[in-house]
Protein backbone atom coordinates (compact mmCIF):
# COMPACT_ATOMS: atom_id res chain seq x y z
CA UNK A 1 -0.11 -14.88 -42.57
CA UNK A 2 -1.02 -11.48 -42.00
CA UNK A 3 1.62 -8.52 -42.91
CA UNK A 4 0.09 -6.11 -40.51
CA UNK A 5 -0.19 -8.83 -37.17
CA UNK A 6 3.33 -10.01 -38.18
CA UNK A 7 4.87 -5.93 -38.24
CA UNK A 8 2.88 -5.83 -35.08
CA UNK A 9 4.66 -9.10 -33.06
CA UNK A 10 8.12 -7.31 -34.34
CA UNK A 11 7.59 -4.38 -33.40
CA UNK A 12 6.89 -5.16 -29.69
CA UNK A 13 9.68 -7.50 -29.79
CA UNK A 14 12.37 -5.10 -30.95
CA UNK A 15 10.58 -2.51 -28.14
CA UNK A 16 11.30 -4.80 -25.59
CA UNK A 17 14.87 -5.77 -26.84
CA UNK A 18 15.57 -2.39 -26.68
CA UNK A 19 14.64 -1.73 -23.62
CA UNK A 20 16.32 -4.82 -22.20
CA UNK A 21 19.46 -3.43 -24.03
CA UNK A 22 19.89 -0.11 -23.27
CA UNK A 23 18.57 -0.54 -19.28
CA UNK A 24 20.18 2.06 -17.55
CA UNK A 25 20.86 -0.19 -14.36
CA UNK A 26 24.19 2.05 -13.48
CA UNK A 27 22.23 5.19 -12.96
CA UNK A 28 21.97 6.02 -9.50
CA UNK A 29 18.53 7.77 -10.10
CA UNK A 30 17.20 4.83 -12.37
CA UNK A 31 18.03 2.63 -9.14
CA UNK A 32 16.53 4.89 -6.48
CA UNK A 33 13.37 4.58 -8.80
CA UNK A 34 12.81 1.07 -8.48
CA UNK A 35 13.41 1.05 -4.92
CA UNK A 36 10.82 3.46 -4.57
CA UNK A 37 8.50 1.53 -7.00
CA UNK A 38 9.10 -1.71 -4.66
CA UNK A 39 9.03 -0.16 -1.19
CA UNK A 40 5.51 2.18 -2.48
CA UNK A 41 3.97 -1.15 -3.68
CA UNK A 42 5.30 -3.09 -0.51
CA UNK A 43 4.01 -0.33 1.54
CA UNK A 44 0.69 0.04 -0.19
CA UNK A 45 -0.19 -3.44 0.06
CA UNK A 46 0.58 -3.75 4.25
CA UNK A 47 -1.13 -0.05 4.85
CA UNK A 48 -3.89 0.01 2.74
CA UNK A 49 -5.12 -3.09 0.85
CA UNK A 50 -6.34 -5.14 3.59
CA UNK A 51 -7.48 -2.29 5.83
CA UNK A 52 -9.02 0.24 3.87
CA UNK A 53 -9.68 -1.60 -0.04
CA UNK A 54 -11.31 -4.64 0.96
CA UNK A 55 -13.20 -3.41 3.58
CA UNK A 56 -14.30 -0.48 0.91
CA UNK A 57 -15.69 -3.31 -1.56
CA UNK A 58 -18.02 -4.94 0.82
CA UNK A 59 -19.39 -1.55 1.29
CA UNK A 60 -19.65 -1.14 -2.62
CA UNK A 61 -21.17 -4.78 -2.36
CA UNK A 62 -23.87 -3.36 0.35
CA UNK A 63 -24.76 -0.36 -2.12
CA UNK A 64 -25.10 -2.84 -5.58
CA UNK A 65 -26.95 -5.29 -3.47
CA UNK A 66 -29.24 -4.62 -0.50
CA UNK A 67 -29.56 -0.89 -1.57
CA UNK A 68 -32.66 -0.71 -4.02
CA UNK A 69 -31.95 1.21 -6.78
CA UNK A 70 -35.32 3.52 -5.72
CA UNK A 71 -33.29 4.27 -2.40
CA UNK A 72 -30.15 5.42 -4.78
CA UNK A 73 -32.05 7.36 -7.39
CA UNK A 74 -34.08 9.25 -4.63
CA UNK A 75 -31.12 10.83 -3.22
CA UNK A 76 -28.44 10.54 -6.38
CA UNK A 77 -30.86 9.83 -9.32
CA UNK A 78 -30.94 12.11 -12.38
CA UNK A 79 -34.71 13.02 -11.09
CA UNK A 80 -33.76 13.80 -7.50
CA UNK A 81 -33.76 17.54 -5.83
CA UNK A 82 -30.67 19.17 -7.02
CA UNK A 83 -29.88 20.60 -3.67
CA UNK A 84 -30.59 17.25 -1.90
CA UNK A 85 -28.59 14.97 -3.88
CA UNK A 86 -25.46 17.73 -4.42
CA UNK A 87 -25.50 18.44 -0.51
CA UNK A 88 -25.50 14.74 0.49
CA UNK A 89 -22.60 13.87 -2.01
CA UNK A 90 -21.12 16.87 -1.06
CA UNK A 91 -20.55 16.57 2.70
CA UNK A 92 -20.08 12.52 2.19
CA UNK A 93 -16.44 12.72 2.80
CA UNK A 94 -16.99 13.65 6.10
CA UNK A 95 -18.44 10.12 7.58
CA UNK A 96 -15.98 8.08 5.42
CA UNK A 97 -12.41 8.38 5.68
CA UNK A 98 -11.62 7.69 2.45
CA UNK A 99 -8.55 7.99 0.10
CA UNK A 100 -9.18 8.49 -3.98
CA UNK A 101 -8.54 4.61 -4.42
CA UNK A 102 -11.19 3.69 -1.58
CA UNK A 103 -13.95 5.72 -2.86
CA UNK A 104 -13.53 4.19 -6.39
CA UNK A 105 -15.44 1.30 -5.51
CA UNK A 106 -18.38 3.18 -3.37
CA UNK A 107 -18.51 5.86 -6.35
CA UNK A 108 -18.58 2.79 -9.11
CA UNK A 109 -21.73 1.09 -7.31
CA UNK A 110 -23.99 3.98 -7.12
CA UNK A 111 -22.80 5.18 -10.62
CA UNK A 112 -23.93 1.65 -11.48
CA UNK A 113 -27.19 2.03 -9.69
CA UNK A 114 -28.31 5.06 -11.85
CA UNK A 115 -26.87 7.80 -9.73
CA UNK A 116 -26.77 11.43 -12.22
CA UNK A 117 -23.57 12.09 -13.21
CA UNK A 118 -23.16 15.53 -11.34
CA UNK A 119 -23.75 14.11 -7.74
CA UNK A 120 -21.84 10.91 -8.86
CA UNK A 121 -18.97 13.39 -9.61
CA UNK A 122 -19.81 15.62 -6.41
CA UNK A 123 -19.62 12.35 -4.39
CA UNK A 124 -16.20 11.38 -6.12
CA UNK A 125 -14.58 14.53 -5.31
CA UNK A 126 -15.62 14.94 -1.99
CA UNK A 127 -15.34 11.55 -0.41
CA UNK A 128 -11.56 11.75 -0.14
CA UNK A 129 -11.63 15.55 -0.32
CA UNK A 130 -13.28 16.75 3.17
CA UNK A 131 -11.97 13.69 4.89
CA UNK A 132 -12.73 15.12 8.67
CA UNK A 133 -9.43 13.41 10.33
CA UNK A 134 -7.38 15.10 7.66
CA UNK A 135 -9.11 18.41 7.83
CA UNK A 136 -8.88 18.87 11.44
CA UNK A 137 -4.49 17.06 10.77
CA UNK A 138 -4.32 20.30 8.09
CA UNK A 139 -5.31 22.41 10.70
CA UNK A 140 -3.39 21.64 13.54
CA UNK A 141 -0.13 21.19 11.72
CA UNK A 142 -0.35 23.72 8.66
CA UNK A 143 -2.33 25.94 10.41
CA UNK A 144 -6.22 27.25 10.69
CA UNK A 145 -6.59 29.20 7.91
CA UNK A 146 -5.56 26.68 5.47
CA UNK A 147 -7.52 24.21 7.47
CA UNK A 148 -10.54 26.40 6.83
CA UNK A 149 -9.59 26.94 3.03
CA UNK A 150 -9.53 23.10 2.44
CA UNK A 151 -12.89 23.14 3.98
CA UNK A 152 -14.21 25.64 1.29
CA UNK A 153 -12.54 25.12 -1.04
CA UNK A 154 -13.32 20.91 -1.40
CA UNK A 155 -17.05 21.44 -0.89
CA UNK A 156 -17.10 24.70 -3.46
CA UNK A 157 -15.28 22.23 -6.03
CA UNK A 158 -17.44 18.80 -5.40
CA UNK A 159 -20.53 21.11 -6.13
CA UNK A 160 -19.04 23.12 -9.07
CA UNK A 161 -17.69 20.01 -10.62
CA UNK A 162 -20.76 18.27 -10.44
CA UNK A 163 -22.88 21.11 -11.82
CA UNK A 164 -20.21 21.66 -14.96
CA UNK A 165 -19.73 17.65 -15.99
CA UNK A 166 -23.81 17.14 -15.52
CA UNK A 167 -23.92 20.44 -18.09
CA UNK A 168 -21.94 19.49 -20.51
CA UNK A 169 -23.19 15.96 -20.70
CA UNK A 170 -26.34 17.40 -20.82
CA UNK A 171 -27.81 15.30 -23.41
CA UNK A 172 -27.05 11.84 -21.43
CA UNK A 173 -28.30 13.46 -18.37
CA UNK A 174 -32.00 14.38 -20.06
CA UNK A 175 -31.98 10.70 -21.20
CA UNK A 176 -30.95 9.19 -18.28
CA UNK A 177 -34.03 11.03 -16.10
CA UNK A 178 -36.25 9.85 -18.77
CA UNK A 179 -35.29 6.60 -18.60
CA UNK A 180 -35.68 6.65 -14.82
CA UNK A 181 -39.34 8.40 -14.86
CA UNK A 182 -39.90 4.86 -16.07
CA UNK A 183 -38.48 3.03 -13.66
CA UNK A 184 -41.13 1.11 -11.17
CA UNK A 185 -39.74 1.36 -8.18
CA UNK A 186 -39.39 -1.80 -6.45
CA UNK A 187 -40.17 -2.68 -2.71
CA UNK A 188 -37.82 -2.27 0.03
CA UNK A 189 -36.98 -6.28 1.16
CA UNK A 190 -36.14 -4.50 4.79
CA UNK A 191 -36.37 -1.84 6.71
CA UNK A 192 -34.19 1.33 5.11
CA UNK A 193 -33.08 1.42 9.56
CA UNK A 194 -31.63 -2.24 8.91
CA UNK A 195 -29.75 -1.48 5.44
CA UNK A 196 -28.54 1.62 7.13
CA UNK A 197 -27.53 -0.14 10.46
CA UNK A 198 -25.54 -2.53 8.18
CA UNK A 199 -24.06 0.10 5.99
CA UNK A 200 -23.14 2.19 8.77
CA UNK A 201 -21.38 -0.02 10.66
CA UNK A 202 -18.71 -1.41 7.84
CA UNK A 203 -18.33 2.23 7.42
CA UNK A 204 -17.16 2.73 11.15
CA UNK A 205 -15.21 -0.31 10.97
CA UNK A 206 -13.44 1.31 7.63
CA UNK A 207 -13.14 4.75 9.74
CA UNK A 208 -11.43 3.40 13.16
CA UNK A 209 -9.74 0.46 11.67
CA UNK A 210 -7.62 3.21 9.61
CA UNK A 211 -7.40 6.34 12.13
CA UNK A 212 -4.46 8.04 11.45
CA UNK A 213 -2.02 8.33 14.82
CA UNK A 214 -1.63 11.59 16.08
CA UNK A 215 1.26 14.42 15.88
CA UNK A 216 4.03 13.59 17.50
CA UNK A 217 4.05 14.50 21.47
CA UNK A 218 0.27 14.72 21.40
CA UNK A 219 -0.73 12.57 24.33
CA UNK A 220 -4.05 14.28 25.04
CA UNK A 221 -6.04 15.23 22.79
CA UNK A 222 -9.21 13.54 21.71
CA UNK A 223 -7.56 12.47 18.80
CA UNK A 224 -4.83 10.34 20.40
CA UNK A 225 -7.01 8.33 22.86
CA UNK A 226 -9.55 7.67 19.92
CA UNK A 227 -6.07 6.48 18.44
CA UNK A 228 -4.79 4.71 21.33
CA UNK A 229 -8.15 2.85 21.88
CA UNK A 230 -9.01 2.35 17.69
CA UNK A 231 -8.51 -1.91 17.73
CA UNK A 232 -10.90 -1.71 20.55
CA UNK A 233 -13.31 0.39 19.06
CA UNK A 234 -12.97 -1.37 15.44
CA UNK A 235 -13.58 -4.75 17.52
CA UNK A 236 -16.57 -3.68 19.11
CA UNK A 237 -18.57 -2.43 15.72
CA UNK A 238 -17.01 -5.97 14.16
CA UNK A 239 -19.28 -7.67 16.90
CA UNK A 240 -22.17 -4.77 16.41
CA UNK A 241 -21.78 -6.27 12.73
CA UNK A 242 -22.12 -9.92 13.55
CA UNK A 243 -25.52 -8.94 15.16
CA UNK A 244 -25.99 -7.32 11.74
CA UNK A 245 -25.63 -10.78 10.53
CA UNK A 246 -27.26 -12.70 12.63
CA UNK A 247 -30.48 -10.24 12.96
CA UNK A 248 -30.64 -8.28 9.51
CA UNK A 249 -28.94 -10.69 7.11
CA UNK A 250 -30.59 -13.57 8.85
CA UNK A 251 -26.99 -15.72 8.72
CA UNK A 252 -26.75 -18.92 11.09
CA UNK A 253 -26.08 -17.83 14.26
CA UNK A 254 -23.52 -20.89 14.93
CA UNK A 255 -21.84 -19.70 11.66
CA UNK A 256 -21.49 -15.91 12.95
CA UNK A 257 -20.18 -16.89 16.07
CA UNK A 258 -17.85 -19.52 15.00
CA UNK A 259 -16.26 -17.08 12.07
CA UNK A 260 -16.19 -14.16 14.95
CA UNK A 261 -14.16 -16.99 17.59
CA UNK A 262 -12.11 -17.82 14.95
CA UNK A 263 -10.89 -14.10 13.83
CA UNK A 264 -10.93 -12.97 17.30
CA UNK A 265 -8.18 -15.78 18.40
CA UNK A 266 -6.05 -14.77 15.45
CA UNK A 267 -5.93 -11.29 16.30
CA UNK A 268 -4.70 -12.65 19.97
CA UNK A 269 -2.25 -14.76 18.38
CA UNK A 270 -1.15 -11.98 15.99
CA UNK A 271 -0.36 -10.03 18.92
CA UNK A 272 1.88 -12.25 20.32
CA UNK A 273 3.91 -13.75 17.46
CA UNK A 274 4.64 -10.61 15.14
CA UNK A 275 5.93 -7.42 16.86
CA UNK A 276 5.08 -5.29 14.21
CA UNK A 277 2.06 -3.57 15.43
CA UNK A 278 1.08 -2.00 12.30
CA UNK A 279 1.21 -5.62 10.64
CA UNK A 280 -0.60 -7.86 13.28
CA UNK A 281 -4.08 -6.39 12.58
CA UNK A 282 -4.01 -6.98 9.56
CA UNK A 283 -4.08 -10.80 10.47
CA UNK A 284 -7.18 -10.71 12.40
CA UNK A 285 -8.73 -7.77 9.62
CA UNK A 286 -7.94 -10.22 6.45
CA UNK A 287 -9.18 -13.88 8.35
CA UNK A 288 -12.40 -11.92 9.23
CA UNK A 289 -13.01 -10.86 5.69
CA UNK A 290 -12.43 -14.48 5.11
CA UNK A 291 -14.87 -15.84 7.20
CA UNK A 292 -17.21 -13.29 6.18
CA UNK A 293 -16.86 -14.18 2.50
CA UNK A 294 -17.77 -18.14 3.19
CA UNK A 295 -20.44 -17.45 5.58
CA UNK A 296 -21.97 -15.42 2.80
CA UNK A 297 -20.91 -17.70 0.07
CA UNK A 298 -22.64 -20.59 1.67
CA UNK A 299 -25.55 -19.39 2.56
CA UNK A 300 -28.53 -21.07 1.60
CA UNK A 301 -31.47 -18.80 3.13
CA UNK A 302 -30.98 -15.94 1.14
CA UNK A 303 -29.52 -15.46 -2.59
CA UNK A 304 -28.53 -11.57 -1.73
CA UNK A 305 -26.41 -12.70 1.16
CA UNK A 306 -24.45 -14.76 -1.69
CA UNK A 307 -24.73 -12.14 -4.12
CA UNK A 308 -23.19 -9.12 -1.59
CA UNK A 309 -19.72 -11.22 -1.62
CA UNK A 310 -19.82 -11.92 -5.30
CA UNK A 311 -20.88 -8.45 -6.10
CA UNK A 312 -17.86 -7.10 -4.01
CA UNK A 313 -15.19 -9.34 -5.81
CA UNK A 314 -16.38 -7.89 -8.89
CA UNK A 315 -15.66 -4.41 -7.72
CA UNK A 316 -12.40 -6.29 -6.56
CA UNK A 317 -11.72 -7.65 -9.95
CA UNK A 318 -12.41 -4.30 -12.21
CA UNK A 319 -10.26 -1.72 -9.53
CA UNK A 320 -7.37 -3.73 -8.00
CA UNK A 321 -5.31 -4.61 -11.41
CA UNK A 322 -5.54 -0.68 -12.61
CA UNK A 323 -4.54 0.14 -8.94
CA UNK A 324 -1.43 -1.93 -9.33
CA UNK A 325 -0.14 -0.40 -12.80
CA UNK A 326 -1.15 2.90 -11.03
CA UNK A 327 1.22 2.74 -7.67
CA UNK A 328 3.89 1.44 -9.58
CA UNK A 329 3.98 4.24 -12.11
CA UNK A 330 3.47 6.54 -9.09
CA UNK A 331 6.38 4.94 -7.49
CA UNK A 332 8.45 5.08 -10.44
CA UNK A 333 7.72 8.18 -11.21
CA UNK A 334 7.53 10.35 -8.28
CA UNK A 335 9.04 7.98 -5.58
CA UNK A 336 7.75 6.59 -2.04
CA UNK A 337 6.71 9.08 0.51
CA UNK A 338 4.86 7.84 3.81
CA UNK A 339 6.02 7.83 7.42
CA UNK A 340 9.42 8.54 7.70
CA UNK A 341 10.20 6.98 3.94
CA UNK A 342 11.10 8.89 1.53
CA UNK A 343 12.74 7.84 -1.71
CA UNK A 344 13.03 9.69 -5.00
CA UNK A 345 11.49 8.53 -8.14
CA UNK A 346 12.89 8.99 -11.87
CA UNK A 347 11.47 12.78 -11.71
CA UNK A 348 13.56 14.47 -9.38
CA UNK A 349 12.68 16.52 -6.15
CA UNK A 350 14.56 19.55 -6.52
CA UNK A 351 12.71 20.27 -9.47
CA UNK A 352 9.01 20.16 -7.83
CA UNK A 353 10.46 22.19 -5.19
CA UNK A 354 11.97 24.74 -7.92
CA UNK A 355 8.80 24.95 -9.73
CA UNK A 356 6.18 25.65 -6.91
CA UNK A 357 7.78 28.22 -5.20
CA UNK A 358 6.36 31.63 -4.39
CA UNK A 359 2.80 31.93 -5.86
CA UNK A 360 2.71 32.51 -9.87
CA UNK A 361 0.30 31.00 -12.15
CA UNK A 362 2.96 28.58 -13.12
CA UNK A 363 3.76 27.24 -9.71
CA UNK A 364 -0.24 26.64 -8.50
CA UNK A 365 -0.46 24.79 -11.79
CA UNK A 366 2.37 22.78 -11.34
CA UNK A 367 1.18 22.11 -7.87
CA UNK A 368 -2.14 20.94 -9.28
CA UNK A 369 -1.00 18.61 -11.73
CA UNK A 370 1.94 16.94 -9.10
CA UNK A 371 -1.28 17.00 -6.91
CA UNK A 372 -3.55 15.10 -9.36
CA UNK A 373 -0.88 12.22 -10.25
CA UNK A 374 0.59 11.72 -6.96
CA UNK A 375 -0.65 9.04 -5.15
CA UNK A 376 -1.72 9.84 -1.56
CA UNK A 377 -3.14 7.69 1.30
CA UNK A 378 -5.15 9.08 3.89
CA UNK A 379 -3.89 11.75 5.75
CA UNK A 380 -0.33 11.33 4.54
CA UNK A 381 -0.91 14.59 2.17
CA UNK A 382 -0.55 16.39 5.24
CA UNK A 383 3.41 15.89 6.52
CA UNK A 384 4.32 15.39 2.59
CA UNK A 385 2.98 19.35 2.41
CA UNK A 386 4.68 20.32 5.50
CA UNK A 387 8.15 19.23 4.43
CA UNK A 388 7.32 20.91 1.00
CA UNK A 389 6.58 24.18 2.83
CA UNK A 390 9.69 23.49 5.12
CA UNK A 391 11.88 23.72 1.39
CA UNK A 392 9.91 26.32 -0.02
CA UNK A 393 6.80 25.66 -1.38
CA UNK A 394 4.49 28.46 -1.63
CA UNK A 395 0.98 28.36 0.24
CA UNK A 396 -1.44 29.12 -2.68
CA UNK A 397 0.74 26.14 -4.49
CA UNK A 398 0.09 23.95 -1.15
CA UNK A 399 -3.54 24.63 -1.19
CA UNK A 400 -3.80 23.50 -4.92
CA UNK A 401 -1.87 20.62 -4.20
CA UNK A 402 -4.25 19.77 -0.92
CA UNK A 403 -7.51 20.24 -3.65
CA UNK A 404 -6.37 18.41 -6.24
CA UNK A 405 -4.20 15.48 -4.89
CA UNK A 406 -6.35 13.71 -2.30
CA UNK A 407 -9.39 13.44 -4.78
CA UNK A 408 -6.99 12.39 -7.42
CA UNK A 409 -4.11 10.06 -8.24
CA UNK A 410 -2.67 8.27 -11.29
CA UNK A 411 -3.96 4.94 -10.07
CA UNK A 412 -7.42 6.60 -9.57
CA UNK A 413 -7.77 7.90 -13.13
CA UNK A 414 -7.17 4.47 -14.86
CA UNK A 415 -10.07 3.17 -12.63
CA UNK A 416 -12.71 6.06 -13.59
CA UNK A 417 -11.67 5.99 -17.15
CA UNK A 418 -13.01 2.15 -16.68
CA UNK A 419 -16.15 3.71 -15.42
CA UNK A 420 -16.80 6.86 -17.15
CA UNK A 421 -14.81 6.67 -20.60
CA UNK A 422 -11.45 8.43 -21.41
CA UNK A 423 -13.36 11.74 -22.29
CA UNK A 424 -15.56 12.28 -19.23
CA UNK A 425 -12.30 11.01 -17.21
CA UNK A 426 -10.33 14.04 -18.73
CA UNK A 427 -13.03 16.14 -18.52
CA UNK A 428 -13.08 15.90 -14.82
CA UNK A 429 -9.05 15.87 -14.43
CA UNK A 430 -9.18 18.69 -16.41
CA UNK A 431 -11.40 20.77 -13.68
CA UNK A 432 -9.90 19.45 -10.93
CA UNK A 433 -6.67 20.97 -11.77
CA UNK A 434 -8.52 24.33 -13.31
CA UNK A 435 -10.32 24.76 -10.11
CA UNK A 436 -7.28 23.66 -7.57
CA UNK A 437 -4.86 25.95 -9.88
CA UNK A 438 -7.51 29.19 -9.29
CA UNK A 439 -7.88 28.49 -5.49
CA UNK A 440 -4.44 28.18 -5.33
CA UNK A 441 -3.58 31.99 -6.91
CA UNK A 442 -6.64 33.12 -5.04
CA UNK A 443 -5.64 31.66 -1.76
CA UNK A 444 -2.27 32.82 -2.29
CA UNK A 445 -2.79 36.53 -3.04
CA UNK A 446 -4.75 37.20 -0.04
């Protein structure tokens, strides 16, 4: 028997006892907590697992699979054109639509695929940051200018943080482009068109399957019909990506069709038997991806068709358990906020409101780090900053909350720390709230 594994077993034994015993279950606030734990996790998993996550794997599964490493390390490798590979990662937010949980997969595959660490980071950062639906939502409802500075600002920053992690891992950096001068690079098995045409159009389903609805009264705009129409749209890339299948992947056609008849009849059914219309697509969304994983899994004419659905439940296996332990601390923490929800966690809100008023040094960086723990979907930063304002909150404090929080979140850092390490992980926090807390003052003072 060993003293030290024994001391070890007791000691998490009397922890938990403890905890058991002294559970504060007649505090209001305690209570109000785990509601919001339970109703962010309930939330999270209708809104966003089905819809954005699991579509975002199989587009991390596209990149580890049918993208050649050659393709990856042309435009993100350590050897690439600085300006190239910092302006594509960049401006990448723009065609994705992407929350910092749904990048984490795409940003994890081309890390794995040799990508240099500074457009890797510049990629990370920007993917949720310059999000075009929420730029254009900042603004229309907090208004141009800060529209504009979130613009900047989020390109300035994927650039800058890019450039600063690649020079201080310097050394790595050096021996990762030696390693890749070395690298053979192997034949494309397709046309790049095809790849692309594939890649694209999972993208676009990702994009329209999880458009944001409009402000309220806004039954005009661009915006709302591309809104009012999105199910349509999403269905007709879904059958732009069984041609994918059929044409580029080289899948049975009978197998296609039958998996395509199949999800198309539950969405109709969906329709009709739950009246939640935010939770009946996800029915036809979640037997798709079903049909999609067997078809792939059982296909005999090509290995990579296999290995695209395996590769994407690895991805599925490494992110989704630190995304759980991250929403419910989030929840816990800092309480559920999305649509008209809005429950308090332990911390409460009177004293974020207290602390990023007005525009001191003190309030921006409070801002930042809220920003960069705070767990926000897609476009939902947006109304969650315009109450803020409504009660106070400063506007160079706002803008440091809009730089830091999208590309950041507690449930995000657990999964880079998988990928990077702890120290590049806190490196990277670390500027992201330096940069958001300066942009902040700055913005503020003019």
């Amino acid at each position: 028997m060993e003293p030290k594994k024994e001391l070890k077993i007791l000691f998490w034994i009397a922890a938990v006892f403890a905890a058991a015993f002294f559970l504060p279950i007649g505090s209001e606030r305690f209570m109000m907590a785990i509601v919001a734990t339970l109703d962010l996790v309930k939330w999270y998993a209708r809104e966003h697992v089905v819809l954005c996550l699991l579509p975002a794997f199989f587009i991390a599964g596209v990149i580890a699979v049918f993208v050649s490493q050659g393709s990856v390390l042309k435009y993100f490798g350590a050897n690439a054109k600085k300006w190239l590979a910092y302006t594509v990662a960049s401006v990448s937010g723009t065609i994705l639509a992407v929350c910092s949980c749904t990048i984490l997969p795409l940003f994890s595959s081309i890390h794995k695929r040799g990508a240099g660490l500074g457009p890797a980071i510049a990629f990370l950062y920007s993917g949720p940051a310059i999000n075009i639906l929420a730029i254009i939502l900042t603004a229309r409802i907090l208004g141009f200018e800060m529209g504009l500075a979130r613009v900047i600002g989020a390109v300035v920053f994927a650039i800058v943080i890019g450039v600063v992690m690649s020079m201080i891992y310097r050394k790595e950096e050096r021996q990762k482009r030696e390693d890749q001068m070395n690298i053979a690079p192997i034949p494309e098995k397709r046309p790049m068109w095809q790849t692309s045409y594939h890649f694209f159009t999972l993208v676009l389903i990702l994009v329209f399957a999880n458009w944001g609805a409009p402000g309220e009264g806004d039954t005009s705009s661009v915006w709302f019909h591309i809104w009012n129409w999105k199910w349509y749209i999403t269905g007709f890339f879904s059958v732009m990506l069984m041609f994918s299948l059929i044409f580029v992947l080289k899948i049975k056609w009978q197998w296609v069709v039958a998996a395509g008849v199949i999800t198309a009849i539950s969405g109709i059914l969906a329709g009709y038997i739950i009246p939640d219309p935010k939770i009946s697509p996800i029915v036809p969304m979640l037997v798709g991806i079903i049909g999609l994983s067997v078809i792939t899994l059982y296909d005999k004419r090509d290995e990579e068709n296999r290995q695209w659905t395996l590769s994407s439940w690895d991805f599925t296996k490494q992110i989704m358990p630190m995304l759980a332990i991250g929403v419910v601390a989030a929840g816990f923490l800092l309480g559920s906020t999305h649509d008209d929800v809005s429950i308090p966690g332990i911390i409460p809100d009177t004293w974020i409101h207290w602390l990023v008023g007005g525009n001191s040094l003190a309030a921006n960086f409070f801002a930042s780090i809220v920003g960069a723990f705070m767990y926000f979907a897609t476009l939902t930063e947006v109304p969650i900053l315009q109450g803020l304002i409504a009660n106070g909150m400063g506007k160079g404090p706002a803008l440091a909350l809009l730089l830091a929080g999208p590309s950041l979140s507690l449930p995000n850092m657990l999964v880079i720390r998988g990928v990077l390490g702890t120290r590049k992980t806190l490196v990277y926090i670390v500027l992201v709230v330096t940069m958001a807390t300066i942009s902040g003052l700055i913005y503020g003072a003019l």
